[in-house]
Protein backbone atom coordinates (compact mmCIF):
# COMPACT_ATOMS: atom_id res chain seq x y z
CA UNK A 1 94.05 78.73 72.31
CA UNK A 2 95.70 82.45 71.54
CA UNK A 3 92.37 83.83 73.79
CA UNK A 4 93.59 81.57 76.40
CA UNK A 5 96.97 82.58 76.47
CA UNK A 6 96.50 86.18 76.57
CA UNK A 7 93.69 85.25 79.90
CA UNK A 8 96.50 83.50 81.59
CA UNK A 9 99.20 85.92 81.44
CA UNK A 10 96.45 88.61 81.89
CA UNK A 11 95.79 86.59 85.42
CA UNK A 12 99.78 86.35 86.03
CA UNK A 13 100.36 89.79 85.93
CA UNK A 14 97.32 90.83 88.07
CA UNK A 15 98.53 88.05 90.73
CA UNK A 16 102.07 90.19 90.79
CA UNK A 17 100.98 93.11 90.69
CA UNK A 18 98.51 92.64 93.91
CA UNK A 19 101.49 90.58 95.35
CA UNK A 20 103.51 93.32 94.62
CA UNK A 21 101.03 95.89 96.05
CA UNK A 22 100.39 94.27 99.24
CA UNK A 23 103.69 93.91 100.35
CA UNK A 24 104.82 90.24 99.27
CA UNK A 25 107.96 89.25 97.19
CA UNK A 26 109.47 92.92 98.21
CA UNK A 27 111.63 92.08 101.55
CA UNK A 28 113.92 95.04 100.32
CA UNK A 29 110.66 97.53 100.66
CA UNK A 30 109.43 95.56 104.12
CA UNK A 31 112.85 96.17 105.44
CA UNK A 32 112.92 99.83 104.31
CA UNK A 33 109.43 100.26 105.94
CA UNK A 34 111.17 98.46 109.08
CA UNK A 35 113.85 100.93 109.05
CA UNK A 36 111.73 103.91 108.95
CA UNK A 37 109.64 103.10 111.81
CA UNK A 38 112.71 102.31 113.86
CA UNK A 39 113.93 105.89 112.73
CA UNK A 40 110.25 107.61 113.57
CA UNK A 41 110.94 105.76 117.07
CA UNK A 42 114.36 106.90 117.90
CA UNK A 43 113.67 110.33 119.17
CA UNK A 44 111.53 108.80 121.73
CA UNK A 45 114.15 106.72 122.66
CA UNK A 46 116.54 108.94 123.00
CA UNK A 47 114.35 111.09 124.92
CA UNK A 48 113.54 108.12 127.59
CA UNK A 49 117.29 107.71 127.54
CA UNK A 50 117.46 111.31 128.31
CA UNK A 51 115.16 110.98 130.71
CA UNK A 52 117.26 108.40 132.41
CA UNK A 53 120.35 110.61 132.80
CA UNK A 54 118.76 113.81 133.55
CA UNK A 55 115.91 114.04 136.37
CA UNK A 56 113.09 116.31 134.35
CA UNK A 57 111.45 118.95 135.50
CA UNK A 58 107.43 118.27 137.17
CA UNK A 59 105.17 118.31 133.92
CA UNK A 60 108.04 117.73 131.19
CA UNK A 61 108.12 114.41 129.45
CA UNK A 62 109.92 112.75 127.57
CA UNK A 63 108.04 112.82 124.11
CA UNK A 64 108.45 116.66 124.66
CA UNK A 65 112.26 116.67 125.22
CA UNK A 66 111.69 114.62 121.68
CA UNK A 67 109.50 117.49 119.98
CA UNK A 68 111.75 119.95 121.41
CA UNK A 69 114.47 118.34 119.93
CA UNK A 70 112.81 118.23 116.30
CA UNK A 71 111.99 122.12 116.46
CA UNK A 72 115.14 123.03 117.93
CA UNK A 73 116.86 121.88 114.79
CA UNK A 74 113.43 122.79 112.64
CA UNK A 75 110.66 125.03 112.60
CA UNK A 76 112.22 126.77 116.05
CA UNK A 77 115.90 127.92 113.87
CA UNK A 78 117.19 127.21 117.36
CA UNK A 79 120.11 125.45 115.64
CA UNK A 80 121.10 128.11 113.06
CA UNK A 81 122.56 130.79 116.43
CA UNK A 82 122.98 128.05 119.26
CA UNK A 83 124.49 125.53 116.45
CA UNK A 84 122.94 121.65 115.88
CA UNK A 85 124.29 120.74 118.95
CA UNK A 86 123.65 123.75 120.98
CA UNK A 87 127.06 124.40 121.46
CA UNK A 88 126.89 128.12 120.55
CA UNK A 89 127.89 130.10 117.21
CA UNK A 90 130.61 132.64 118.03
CA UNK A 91 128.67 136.37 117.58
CA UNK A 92 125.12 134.54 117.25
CA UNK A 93 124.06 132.69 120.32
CA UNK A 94 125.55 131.46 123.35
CA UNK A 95 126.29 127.99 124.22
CA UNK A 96 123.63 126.11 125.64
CA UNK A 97 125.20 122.98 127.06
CA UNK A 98 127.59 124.55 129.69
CA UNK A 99 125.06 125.26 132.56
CA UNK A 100 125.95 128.39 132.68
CA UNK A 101 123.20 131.18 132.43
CA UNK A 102 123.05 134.67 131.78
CA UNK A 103 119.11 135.24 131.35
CA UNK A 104 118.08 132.69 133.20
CA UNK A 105 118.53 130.22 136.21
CA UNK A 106 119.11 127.47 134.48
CA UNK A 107 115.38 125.58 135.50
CA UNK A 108 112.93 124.79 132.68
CA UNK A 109 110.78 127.10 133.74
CA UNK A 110 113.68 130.03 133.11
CA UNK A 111 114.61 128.68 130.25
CA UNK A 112 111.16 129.03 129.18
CA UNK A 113 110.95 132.45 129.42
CA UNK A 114 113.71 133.21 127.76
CA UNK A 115 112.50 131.35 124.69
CA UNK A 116 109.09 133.18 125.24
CA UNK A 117 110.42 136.70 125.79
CA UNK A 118 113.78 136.76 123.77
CA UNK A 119 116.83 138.66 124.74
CA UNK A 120 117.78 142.30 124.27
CA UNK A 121 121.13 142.54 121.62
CA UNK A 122 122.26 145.12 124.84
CA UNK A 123 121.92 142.05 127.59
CA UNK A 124 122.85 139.33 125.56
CA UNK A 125 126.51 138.03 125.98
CA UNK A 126 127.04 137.75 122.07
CA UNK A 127 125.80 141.28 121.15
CA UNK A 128 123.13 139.48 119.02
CA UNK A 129 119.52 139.67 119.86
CA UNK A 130 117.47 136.97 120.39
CA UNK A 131 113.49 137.32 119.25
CA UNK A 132 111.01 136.71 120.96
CA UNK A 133 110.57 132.29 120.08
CA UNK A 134 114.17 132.83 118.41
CA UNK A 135 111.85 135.15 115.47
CA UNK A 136 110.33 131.43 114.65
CA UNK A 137 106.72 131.04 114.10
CA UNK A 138 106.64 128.10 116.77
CA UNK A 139 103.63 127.48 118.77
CA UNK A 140 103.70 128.65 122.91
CA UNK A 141 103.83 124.42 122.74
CA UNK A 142 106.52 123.89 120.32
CA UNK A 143 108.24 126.86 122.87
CA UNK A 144 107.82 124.57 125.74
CA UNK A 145 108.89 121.27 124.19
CA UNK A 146 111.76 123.37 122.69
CA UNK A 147 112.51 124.56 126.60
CA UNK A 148 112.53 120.91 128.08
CA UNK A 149 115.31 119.94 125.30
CA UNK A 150 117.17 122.90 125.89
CA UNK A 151 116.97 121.91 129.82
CA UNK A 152 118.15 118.18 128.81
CA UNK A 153 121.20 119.93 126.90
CA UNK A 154 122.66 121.39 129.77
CA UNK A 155 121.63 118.90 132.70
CA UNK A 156 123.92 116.13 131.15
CA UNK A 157 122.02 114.60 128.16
């Protein structure tokens, strides 16, 4: 009777734990794992959104206005001179959402190349240099994603 016991709750436990494991009687972790592929969505639909108030460039989509987006405030450390939003840092880097342009002409592929190619300290407008990819390690990719947000930031997004 004891050995039976002890088999039942034995088979209990590895019923919960499997119903545990496989998702059911957790609607607290299904929702969280709801929730986090909403999240790992949104930049793409912000970027389609984007896309919907700003006409993009020939050859610029919108999942890279979303990349861009991630290493501008990431691996690019876009955000740390030209601030989260890209509204400048006084004496670091210039304000990106104004449309107006001192190394550039304002089209993605100018913006480009000054992401590529950097700016002198002696030519910029803050006195501060600007490396070559901002000094990041960023990919000639990541570079061009990071352009087509840039472009979104000051053509109304």
């Amino acid at each position: 009777m004891f050995r039976m016991r002890g088999l039942m709750m034995l088979g209990v436990v590895l019923g919960l734990t499997i119903m545990v494991a496989c998702g059911g009687g957790e609607p607290a972790q299904q929702e969280a794992a709801s929730g986090e592929a909403a999240a790992a969505e949104a930049p793409a639909a912000q970027a389609e959104q984007q896309q919907a108030e700003v006409q993009l460039p020939e050859g610029v989509t919108p999942e890279m206005v979303a990349q861009g987006k991630e290493v501008f405030g990431g691996a690019g450390l876009c955000n740390v001179c030209h601030g989260a939003d890209g509204t400048g840092v006084p004496g670091l880097g210039a304000d990106l959402t104004d449309g107006e342009w001192s190394h550039s002409d304002g089209s993605f592929e100018g913006i480009l190349k000054t992401v590529m190619e950097g700016v002198e300290a002696g030519a910029s407008t803050v006195g501060t240099a600007m490396p070559p990819k901002g000094g990041s390690g960023i990919t000639d990719d990541q570079a061009k994603a990071t352009a087509a947000y840039v472009f979104t930031l000051a053509n109304g997004s």
